[in-house]
Protein backbone atom coordinates (compact mmCIF):
# COMPACT_ATOMS: atom_id res chain seq x y z
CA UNK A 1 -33.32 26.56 -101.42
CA UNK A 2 -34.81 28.85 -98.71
CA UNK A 3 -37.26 28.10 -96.41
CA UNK A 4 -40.22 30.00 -96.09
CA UNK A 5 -39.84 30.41 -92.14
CA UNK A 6 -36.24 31.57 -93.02
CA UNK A 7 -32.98 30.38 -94.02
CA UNK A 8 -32.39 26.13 -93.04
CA UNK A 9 -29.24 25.73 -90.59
CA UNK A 10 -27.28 23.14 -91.58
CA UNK A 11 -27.07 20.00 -88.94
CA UNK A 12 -23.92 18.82 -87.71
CA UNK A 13 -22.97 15.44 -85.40
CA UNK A 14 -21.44 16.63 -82.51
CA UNK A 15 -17.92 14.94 -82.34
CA UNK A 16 -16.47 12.86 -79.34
CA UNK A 17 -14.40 16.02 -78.57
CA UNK A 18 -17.73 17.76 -78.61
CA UNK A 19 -19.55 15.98 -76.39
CA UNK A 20 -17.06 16.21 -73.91
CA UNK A 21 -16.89 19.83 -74.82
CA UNK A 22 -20.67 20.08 -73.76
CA UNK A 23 -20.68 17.53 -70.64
CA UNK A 24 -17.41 20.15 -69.44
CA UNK A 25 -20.01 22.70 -69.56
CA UNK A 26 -22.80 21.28 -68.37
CA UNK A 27 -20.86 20.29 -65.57
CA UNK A 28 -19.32 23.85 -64.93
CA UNK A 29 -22.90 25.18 -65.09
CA UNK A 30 -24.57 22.95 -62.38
CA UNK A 31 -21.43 23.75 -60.01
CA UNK A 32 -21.19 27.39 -60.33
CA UNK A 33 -24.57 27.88 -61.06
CA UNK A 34 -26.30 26.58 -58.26
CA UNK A 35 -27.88 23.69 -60.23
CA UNK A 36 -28.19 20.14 -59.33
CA UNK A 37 -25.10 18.68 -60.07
CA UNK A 38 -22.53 17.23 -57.33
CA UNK A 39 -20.25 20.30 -56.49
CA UNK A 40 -16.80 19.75 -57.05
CA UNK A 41 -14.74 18.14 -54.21
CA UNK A 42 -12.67 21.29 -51.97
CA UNK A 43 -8.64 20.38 -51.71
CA UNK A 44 -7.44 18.78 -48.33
CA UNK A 45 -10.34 17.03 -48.03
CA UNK A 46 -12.90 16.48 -44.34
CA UNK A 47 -16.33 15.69 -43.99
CA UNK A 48 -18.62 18.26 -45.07
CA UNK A 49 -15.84 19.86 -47.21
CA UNK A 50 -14.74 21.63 -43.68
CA UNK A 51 -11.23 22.92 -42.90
CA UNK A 52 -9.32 20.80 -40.56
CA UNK A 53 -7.81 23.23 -37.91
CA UNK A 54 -4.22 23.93 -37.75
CA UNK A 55 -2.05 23.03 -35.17
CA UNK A 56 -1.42 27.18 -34.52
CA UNK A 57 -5.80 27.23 -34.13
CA UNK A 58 -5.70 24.00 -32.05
CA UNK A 59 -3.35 25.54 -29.44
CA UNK A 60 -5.44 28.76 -29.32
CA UNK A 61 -8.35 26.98 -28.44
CA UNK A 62 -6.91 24.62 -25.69
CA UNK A 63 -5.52 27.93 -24.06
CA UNK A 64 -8.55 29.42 -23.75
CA UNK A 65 -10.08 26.14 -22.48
CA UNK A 66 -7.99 26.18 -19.85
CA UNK A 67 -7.95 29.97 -19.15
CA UNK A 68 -12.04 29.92 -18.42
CA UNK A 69 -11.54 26.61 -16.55
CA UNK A 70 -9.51 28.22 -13.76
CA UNK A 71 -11.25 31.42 -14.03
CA UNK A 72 -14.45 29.39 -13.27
CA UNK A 73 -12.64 27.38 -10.51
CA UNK A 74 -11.41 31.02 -9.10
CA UNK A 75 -15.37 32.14 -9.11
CA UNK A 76 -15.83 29.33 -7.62
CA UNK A 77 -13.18 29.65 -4.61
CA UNK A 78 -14.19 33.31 -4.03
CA UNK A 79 -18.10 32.58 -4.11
CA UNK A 80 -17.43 30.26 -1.37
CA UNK A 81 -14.64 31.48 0.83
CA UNK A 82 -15.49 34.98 0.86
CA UNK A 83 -19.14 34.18 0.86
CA UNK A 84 -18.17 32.35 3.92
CA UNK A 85 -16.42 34.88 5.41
CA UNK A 86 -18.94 37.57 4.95
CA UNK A 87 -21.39 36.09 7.10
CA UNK A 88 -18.98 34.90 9.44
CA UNK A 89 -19.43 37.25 12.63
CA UNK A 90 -16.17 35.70 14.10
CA UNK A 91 -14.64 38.02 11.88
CA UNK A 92 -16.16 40.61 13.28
CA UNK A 93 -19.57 42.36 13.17
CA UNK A 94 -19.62 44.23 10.00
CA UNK A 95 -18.47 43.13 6.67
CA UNK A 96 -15.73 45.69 6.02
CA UNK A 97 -13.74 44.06 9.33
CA UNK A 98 -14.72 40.19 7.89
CA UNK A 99 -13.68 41.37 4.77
CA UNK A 100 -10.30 42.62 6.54
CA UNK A 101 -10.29 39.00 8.18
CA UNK A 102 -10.36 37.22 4.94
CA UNK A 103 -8.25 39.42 2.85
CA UNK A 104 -5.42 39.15 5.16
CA UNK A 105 -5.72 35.50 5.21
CA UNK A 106 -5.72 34.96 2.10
CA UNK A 107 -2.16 37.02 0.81
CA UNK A 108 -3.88 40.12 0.46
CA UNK A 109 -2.69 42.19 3.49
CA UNK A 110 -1.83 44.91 1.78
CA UNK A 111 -4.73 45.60 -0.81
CA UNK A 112 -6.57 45.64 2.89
CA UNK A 113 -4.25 48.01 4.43
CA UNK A 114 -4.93 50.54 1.65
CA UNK A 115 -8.05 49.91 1.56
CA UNK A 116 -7.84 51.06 5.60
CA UNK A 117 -5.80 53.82 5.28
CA UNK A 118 -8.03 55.25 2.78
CA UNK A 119 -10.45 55.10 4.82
CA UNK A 120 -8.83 56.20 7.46
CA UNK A 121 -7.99 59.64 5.69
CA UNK A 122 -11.49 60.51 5.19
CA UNK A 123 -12.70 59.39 9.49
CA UNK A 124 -10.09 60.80 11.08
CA UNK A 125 -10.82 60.62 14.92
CA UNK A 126 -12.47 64.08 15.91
CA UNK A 127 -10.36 66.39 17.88
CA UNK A 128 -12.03 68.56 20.37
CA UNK A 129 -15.67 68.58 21.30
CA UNK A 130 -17.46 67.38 23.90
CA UNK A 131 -18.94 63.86 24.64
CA UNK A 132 -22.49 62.61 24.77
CA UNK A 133 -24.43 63.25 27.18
CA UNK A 134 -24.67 60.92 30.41
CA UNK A 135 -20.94 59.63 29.24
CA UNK A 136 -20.17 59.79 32.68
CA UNK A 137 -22.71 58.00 34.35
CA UNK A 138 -23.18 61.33 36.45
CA UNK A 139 -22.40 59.48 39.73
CA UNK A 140 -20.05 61.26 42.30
CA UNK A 141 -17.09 59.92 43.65
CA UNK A 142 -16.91 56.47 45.60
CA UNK A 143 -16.21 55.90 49.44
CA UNK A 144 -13.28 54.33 49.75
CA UNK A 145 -13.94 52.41 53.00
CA UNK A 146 -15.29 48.60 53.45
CA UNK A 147 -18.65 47.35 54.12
CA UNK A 148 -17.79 45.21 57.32
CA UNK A 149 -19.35 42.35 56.14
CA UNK A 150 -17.02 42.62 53.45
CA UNK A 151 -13.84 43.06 55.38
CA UNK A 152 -11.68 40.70 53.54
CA UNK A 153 -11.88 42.87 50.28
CA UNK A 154 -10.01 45.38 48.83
CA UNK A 155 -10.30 48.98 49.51
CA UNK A 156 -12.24 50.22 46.27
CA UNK A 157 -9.94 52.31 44.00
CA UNK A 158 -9.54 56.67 44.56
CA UNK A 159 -11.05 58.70 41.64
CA UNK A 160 -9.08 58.82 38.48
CA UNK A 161 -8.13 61.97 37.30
CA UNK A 162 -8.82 62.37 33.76
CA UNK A 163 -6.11 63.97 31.27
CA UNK A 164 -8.10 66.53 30.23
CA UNK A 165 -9.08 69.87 31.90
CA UNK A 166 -11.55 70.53 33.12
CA UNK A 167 -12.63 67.01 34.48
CA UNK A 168 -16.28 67.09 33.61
CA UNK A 169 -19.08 66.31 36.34
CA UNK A 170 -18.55 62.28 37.46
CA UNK A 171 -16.07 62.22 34.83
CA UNK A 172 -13.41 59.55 36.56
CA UNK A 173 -15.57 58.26 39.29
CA UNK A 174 -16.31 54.87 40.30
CA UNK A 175 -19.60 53.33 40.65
CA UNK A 176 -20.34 49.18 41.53
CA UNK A 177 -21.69 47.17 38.82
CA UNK A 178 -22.73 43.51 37.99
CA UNK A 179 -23.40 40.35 40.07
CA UNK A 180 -22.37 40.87 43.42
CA UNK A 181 -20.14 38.55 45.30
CA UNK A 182 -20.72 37.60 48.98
CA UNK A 183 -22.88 40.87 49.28
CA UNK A 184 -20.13 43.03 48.39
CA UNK A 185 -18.87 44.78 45.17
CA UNK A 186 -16.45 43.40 43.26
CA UNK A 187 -16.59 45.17 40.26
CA UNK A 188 -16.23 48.87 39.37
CA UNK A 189 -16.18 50.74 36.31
CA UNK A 190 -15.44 54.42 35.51
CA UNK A 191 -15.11 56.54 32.60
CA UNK A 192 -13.08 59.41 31.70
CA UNK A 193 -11.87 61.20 27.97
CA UNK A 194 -8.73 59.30 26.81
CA UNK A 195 -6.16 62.21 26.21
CA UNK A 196 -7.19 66.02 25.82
CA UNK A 197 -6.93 66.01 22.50
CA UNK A 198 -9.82 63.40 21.52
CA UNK A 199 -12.23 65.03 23.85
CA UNK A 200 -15.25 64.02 22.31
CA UNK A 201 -14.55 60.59 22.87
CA UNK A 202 -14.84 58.24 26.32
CA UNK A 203 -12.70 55.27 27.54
CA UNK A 204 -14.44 52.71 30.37
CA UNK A 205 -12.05 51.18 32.79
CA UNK A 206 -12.58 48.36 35.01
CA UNK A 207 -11.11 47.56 38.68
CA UNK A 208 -11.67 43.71 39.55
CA UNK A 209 -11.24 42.60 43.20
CA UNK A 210 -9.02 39.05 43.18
CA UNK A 211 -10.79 38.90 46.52
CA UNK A 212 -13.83 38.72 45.16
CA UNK A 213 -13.53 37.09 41.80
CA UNK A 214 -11.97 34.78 40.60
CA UNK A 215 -10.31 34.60 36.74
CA UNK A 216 -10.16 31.95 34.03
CA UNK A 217 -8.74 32.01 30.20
CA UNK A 218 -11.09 30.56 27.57
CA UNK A 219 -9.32 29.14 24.67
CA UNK A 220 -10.96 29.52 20.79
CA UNK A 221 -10.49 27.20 18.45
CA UNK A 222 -9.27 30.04 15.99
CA UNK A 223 -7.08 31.83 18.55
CA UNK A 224 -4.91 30.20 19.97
CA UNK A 225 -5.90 27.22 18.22
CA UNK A 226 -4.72 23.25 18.88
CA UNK A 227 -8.03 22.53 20.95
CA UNK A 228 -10.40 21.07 22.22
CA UNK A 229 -9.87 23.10 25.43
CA UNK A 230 -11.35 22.98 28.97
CA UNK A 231 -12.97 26.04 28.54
CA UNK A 232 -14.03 27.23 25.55
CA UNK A 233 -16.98 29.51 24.08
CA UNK A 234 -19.64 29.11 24.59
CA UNK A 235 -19.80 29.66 28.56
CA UNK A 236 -21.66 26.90 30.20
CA UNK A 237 -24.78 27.20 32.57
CA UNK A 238 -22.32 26.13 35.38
CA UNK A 239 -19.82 28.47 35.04
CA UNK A 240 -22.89 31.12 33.90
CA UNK A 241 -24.02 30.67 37.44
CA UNK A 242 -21.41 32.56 39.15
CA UNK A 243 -20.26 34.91 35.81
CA UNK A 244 -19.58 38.30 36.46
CA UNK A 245 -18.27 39.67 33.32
CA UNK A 246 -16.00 38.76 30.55
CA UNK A 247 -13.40 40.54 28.31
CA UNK A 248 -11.37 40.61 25.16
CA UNK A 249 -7.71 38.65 25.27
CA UNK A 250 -4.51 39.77 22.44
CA UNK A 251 -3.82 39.96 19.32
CA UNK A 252 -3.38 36.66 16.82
CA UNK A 253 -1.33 34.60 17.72
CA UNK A 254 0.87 35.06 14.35
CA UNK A 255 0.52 38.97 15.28
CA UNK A 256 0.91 38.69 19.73
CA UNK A 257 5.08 38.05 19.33
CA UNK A 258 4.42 35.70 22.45
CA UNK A 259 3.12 32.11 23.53
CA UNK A 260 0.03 30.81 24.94
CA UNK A 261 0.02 27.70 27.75
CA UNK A 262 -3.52 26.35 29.15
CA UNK A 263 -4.67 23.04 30.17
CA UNK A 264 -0.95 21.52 30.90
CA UNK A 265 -0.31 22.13 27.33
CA UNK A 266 2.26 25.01 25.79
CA UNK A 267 0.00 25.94 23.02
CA UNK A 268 2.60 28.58 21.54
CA UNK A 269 6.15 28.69 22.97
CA UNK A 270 6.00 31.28 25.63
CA UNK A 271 8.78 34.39 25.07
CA UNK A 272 11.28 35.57 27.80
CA UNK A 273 10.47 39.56 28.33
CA UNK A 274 6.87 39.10 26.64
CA UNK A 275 3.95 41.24 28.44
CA UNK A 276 2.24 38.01 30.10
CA UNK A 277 -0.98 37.37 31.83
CA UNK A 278 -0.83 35.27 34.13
CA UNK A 279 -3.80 33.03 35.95
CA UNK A 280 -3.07 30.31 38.97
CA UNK A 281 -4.49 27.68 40.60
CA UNK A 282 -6.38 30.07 43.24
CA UNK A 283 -8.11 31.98 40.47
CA UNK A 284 -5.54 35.06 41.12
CA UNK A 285 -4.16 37.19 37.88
CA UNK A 286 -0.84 39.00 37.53
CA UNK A 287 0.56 40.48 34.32
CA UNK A 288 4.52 41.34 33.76
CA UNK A 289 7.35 40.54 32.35
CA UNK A 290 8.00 37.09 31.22
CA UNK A 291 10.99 35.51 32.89
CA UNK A 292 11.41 38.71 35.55
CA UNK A 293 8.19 39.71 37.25
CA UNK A 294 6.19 36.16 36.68
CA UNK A 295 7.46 33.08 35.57
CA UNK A 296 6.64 29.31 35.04
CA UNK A 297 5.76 26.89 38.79
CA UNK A 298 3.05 24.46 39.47
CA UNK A 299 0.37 26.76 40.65
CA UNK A 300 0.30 28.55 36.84
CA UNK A 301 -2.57 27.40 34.95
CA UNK A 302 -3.04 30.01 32.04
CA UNK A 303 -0.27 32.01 30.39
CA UNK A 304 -1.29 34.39 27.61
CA UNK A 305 1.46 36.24 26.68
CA UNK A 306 0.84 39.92 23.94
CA UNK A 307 3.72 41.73 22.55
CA UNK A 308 5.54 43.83 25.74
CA UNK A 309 4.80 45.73 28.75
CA UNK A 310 3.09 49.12 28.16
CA UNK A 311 3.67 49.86 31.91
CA UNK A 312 6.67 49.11 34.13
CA UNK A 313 7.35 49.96 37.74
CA UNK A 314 3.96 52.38 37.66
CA UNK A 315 5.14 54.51 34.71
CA UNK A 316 5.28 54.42 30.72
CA UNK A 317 7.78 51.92 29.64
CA UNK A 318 10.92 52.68 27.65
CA UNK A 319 10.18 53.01 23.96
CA UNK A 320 6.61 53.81 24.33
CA UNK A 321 5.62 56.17 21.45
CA UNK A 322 2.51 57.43 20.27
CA UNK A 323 3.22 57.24 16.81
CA UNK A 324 4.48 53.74 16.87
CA UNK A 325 1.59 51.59 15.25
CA UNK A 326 3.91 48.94 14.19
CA UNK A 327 5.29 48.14 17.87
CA UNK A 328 2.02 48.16 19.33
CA UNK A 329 -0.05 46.36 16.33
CA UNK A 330 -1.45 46.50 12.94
CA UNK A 331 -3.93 49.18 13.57
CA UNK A 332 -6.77 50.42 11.33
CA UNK A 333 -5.64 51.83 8.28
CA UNK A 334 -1.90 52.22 9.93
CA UNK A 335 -3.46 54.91 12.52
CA UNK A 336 -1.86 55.10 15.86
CA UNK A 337 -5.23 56.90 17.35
CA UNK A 338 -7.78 53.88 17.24
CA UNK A 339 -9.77 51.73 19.34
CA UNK A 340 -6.98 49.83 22.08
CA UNK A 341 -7.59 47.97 25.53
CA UNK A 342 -5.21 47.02 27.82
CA UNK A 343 -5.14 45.10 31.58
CA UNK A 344 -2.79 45.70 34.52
CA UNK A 345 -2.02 44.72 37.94
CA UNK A 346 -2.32 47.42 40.96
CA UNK A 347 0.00 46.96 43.96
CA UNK A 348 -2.14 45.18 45.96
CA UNK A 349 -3.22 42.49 43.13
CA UNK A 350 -6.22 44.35 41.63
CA UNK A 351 -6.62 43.98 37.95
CA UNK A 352 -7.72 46.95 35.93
CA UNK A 353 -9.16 46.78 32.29
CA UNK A 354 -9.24 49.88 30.00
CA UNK A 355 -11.18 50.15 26.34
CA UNK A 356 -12.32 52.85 24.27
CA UNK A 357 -12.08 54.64 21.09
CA UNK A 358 -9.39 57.17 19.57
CA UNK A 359 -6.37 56.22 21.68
CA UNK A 360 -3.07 56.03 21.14
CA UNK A 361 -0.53 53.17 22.79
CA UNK A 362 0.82 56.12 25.06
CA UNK A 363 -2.77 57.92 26.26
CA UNK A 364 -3.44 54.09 26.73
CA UNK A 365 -0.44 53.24 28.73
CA UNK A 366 -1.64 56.77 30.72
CA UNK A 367 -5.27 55.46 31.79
CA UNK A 368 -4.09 52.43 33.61
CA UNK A 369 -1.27 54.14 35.40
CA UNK A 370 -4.02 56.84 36.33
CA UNK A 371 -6.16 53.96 37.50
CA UNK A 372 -3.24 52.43 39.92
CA UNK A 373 -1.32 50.14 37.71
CA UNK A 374 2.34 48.89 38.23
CA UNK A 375 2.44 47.02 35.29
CA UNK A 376 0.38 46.81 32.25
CA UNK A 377 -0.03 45.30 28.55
CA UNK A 378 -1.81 46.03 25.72
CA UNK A 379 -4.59 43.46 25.00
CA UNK A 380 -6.64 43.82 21.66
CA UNK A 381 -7.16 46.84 19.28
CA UNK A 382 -9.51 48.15 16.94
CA UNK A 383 -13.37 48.60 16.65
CA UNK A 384 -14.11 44.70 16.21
CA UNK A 385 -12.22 43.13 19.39
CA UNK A 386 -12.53 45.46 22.26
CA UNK A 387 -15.07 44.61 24.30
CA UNK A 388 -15.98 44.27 27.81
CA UNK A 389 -19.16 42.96 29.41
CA UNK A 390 -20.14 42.60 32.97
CA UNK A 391 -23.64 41.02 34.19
CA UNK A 392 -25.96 41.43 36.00
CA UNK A 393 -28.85 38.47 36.66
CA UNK A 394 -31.37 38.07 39.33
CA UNK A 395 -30.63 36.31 42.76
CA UNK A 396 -29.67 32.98 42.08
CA UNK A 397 -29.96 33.09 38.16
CA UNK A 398 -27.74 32.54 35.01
CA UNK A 399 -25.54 35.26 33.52
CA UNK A 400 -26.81 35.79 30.06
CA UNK A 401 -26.39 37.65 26.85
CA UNK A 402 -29.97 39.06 28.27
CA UNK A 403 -28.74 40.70 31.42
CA UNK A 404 -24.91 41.42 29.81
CA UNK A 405 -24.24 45.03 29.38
CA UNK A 406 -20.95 46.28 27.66
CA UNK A 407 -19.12 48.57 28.99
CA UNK A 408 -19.17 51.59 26.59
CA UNK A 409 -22.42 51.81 24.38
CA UNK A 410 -20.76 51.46 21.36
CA UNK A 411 -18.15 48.93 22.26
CA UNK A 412 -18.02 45.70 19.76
CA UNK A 413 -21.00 44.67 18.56
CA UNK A 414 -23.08 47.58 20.69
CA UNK A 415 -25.57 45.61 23.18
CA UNK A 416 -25.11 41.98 21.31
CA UNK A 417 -21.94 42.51 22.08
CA UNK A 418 -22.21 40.34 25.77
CA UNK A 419 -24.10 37.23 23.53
CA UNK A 420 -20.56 36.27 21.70
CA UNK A 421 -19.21 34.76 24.69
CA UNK A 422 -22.24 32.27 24.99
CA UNK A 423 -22.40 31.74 21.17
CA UNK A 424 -20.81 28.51 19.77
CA UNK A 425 -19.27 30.54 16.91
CA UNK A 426 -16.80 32.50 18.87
CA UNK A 427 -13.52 31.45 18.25
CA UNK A 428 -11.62 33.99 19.68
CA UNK A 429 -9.93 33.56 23.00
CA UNK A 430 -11.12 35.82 26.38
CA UNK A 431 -11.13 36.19 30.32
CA UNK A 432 -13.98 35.70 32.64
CA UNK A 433 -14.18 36.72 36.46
CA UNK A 434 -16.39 34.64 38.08
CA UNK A 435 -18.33 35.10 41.75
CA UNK A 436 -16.09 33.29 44.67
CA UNK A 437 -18.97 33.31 46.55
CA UNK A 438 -22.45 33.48 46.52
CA UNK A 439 -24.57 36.68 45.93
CA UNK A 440 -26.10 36.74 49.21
CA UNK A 441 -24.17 34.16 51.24
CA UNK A 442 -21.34 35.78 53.61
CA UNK A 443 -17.66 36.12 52.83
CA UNK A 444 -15.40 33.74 54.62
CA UNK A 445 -11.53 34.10 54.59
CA UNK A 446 -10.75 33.45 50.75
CA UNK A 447 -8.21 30.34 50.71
CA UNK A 448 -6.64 32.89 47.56
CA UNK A 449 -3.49 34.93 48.66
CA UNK A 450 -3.15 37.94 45.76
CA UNK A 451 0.59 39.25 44.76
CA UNK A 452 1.94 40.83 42.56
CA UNK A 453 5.01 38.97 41.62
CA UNK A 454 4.25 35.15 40.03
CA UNK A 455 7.47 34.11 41.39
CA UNK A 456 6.44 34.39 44.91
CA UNK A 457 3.79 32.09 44.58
């Protein structure tokens, strides 16, 4: 029979093998399907049903771990050494040259060098021109006789004649400057154009009086290191008292190829044939020629020795070359023409200081012969480290950065330039020549006896 909704479907019992048939699907269903049913457990296993990382994953990861873990200790180190060094101004006084500082102390001499010779290629020092204005001082020449009250001092030095024609108005001429010593002038300064190429450019030199002054080393605990020293920056209120100026020293002490003895003490090993300046006992200075024109004996109490003579027996020594910048130091960018100072001895015990811009070793070596010197050495180079100041206080006052004056306008550090020697951050080692007697008191007959030759003494 039908029914009347439609034809009657049979019923059937759903077998064991059915049922499991159905609870199979149902099963299926809820897994793939997204319905309620526990999913089915993934192979290998782990919490979660998560992958455990192979061992070729496991090593990736631990490399890179350790790769930004130095990277970060790196930032680190650079934050805070170069960071350091960049506001350091006892590397100098503008980054570029505490940059230079740091690079080369830290293995990376020669990403600095061409860095500098880059920049060297592109500032070339000017040739030809004229210089500023006033470069001269526009003072005439300088009587050479002696104030009798100052009979005991040396005759004050003839007018230098300058290496390039024609010698412009005061150009070479000497003129007193700074604290005076006993009433009389001890220190003279004079400027003329370094070679006659570099025209445009001035170099200050500096006659000193032994008569009259008297000279000491100051010691920094960066060069020559192995303090604490007697005298060290910054220059104290006594010794500020009689000041009259003070000057750059050498080179490094890893770069001067020569020794350093102060305070009893032989800081660096001193070199036989070394350009040496030598101070003693009386306050006197001679520079030569380790081992032959000065020498070690109980009245030496400073010994700074940097590289070799530039001057011998009044003319150029042997070797001298203007293109040798390796010789004569690590120069800026590898230039031979750059900023260079030097200090010799005159034949009756004067001292004479040159600085200034665009020189090479051999229009150097030139200027202090022109200015009377027997023997001569190079003393620091580049823009950063030459610098001389002399000063100039009121009657019975201090010598301070406030009444220095450097020697060329744009000399280290322009007119801050005479602070670094009272600032407790310089670390660099220099010379001072101090008053021997007061500013207005009389001169007496100096116990000092000047010469030339150290071995004599």
């Amino acid at each position: 029979m039908t029914s009347p909704d439609g034809p009657r479907h049979a019923q059937t019992r759903p077998t064991r093998g059915s049922a499991a048939s159905g609870r199979s699907v149902a099963s299926t269903r809820s897994g793939g399907s997204g319905g309620s049913g526990t999913p089915p457990r993934k192979r290998g296993g782990g919490t979660g049903g998560r992958r455990r990382p192979d061992a070729r994953t496991f090593r990736r990861r631990r490399i890179l771990a350790a790769t930004l873990s130095v990277f970060l200790v790196f930032a680190i180190w650079l934050t805070i050494s170069l960071g350091s060094a960049l506001t350091d101004p006892s590397l100098g006084t503008s980054s570029s040259a505490r940059f230079a500082e740091w690079g080369r102390a830290n293995h990376l001499g020669g990403l600095v060098t061409w860095l500098e010779q880059e920049w060297y290629a592109l500032n070339p020092p000017k040739k030809g021109g004229k210089p500023p204005a006033n470069a001269f001082g526009h003072h005439g020449s300088t009587s050479t006789s002696v104030p009798s009250s100052c009979a005991g001092a040396l005759t004050p030095p003839a007018t230098v004649l300058s290496p390039a024609t024609p010698a412009q108005f005061g150009e070479g001429a000497w003129a007193p400057v700074a604290r005076q010593s006993a009433g009389c002038s001890a220190v003279y300064t004079s400027f003329v154009r370094p070679d006659a190429i570099h025209t445009s450019y001035v170099a200050g030199l500096v006659w000193m009086d032994p008569k009259l002054v008297s000279f000491t080393l100051y010691s920094g605990s960066q060069i020559p290191g192995g303090g604490p020293f007697q005298y060290t920056a910054p220059i104290k209120p006594l010794a500020a008292m009689s000041l009259v100026s003070a000057f750059n020293a050498g080179f490094r002490m890893s770069d001067s190829q020569g020794g350093y003895f102060t305070d009893g003490r032989l800081i660096v090993p001193l070199r036989t044939g070394a350009a040496s300046a030598v101070i003693y006992r009386d306050g006197t200075m001679n520079v030569g020629a380790w081992g032959s024109d000065v020498s070690m004996s109980s009245s030496v109490v400073s010994v700074r020795q940097n590289l070799d003579l530039i001057v011998a027996d009044g003319r150029p020594a042997l070797g001298l070359s203007s293109a040798d910048n390796r010789r004569w130091g690590a120069t800026l960018g590898g230039a031979a023409t750059v900023w260079r100072s030097g200090m010799g001895v005159t034949s009756n015990g004067a001292i004479v200081y040159v600085g200034g811009p665009a020189m090479s070793i051999t229009a150097l070596a030139d200027l202090l012969i022109r200015a009377g010197c027997i023997r001569a050495m190079e003393l620091d180079i580049n823009t950063d480290w030459v610098q001389y100041s002399y000063y100039t206080p009121a009657l019975g006052q201090l010598a301070s950065p406030a009444n220095g004056k450097p020697l060329l306008a744009n000399m280290a550090a322009g007119a801050s330039g005479p602070g670094r020697y009272f600032a407790t951050w310089w670390t660099r080692d220099f010379f001072t020549a101090s008053a021997r007697f007061a500013a207005n008191g009389t001169m007496t007959t100096p116990r000092v006896t000047t010469t030339t030759r150290a071995t004599k003494k």
